[in-house]
Protein backbone atom coordinates (compact mmCIF):
# COMPACT_ATOMS: atom_id res chain seq x y z
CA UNK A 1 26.63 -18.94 10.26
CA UNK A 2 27.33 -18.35 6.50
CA UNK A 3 25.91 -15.10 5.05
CA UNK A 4 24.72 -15.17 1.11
CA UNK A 5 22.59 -12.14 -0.54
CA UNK A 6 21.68 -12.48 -4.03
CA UNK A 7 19.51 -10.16 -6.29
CA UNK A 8 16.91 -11.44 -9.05
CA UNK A 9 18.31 -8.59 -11.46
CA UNK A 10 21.99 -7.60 -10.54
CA UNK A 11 21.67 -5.09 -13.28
CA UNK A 12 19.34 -2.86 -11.22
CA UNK A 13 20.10 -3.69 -7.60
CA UNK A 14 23.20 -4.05 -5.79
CA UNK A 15 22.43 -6.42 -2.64
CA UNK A 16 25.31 -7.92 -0.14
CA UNK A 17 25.72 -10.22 3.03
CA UNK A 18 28.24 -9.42 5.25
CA UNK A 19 31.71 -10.50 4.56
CA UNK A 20 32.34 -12.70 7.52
CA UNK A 21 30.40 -15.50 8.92
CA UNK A 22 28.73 -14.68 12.06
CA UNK A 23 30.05 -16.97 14.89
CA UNK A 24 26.73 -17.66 16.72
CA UNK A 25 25.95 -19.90 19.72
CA UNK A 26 22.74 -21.87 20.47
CA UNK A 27 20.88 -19.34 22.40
CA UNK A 28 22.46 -16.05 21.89
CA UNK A 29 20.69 -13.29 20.07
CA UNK A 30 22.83 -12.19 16.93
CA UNK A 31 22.31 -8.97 14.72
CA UNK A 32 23.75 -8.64 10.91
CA UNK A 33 22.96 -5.93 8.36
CA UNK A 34 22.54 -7.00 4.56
CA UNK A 35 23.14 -4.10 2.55
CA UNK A 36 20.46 -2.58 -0.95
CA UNK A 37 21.32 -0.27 -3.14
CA UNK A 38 19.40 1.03 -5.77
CA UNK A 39 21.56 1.47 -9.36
CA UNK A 40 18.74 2.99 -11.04
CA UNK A 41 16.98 6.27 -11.68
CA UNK A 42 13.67 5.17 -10.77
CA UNK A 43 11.89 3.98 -7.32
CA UNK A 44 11.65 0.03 -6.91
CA UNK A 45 9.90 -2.00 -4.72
CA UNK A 46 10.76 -6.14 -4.00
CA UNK A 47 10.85 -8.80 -1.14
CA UNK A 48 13.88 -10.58 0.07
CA UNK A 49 12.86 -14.75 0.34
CA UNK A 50 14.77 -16.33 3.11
CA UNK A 51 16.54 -20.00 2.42
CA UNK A 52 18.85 -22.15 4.68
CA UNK A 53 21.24 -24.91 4.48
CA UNK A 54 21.23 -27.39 5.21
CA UNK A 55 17.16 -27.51 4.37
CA UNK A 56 16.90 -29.05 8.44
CA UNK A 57 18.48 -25.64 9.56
CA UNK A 58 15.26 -23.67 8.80
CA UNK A 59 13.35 -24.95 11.76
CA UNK A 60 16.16 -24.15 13.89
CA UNK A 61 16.52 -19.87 13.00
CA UNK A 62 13.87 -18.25 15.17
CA UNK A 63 14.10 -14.46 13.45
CA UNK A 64 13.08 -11.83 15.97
CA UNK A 65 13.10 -9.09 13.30
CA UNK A 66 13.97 -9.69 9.48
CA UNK A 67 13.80 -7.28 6.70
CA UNK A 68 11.98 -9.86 4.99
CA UNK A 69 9.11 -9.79 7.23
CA UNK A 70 8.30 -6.40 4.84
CA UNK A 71 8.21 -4.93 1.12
CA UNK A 72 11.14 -2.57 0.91
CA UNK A 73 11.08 0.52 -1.21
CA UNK A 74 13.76 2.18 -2.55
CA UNK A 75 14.10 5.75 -3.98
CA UNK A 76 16.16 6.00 -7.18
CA UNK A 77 20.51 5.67 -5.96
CA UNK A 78 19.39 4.67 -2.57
CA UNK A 79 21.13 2.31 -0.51
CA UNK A 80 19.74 0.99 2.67
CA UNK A 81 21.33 -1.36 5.47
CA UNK A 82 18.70 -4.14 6.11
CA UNK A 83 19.00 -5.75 9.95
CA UNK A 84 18.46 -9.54 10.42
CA UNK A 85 17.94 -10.63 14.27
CA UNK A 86 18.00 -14.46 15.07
CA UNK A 87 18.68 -16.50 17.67
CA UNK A 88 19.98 -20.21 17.12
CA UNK A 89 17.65 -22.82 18.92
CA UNK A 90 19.73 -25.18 21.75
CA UNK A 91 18.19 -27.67 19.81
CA UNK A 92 20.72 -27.27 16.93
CA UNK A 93 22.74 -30.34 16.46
CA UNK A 94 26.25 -31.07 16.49
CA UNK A 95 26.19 -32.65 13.00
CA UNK A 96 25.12 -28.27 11.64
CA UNK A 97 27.96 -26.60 12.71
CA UNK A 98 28.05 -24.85 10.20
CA UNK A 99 24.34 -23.20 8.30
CA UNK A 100 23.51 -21.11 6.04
CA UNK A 101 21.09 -18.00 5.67
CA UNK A 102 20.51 -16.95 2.41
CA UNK A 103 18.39 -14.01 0.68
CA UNK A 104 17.52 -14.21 -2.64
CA UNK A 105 15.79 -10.60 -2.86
CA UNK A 106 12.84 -10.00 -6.29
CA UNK A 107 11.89 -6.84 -7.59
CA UNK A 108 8.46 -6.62 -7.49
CA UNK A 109 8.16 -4.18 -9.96
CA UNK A 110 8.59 -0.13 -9.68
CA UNK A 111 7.21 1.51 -7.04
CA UNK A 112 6.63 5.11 -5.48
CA UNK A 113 8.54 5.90 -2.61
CA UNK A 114 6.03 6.74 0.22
């Protein structure tokens, strides 16, 4: 599995995938950690949206827990380490061995830290 993070506004937020792909087997639970920084001086709040290729890989990532099942919140300079946990369906086939998970992540605008 192929790990991609991109930010909406790399001026403001510093987001990364892991370096490495993740070798993952139909069936086996895997855990990664994206990593968000805040570069500003003020809160922010945004989403990260999940994509996959190939498109036909989506129905095959079950996510057990995502940071993009939530809003995230950051206070000014912070940096947090986001977990992902999936598991591969056995009904992957042959012809994807190698997918994709992408995060694109959006600022949704600036936010108080609560």
């Amino acid at each position: 599995v192929e790990l991609v993070a991109n930010a909406q506004d790399e001026a403001v937020l510093r987001f990364t995938a892991p370096r490495m792909p993740v070798d993952a087997h139909p069936g086996q639970l895997v855990q990664v950690e994206y990593e968000l920084e805040n570069l500003t001086d003020h809160p922010l709040v945004g989403r990260a949206v999940p994509s996959y290729g190939p498109a036909a890989a989506a129905a095959h990532f079950k996510k057990t827990d995502c940071f993009c099942f939530r809003e995230q919140r950051l206070a000014p300079h912070e940096k947090l380490r986001l977990p992902v946990m999936f598991v591969l369906d056995r009904q992957l086939g042959p012809d994807m061995s190698v997918v994709t998970l992408s995060y694109t992540f959006f600022r949704q605008g600036a936010g108080v830290r609560t």
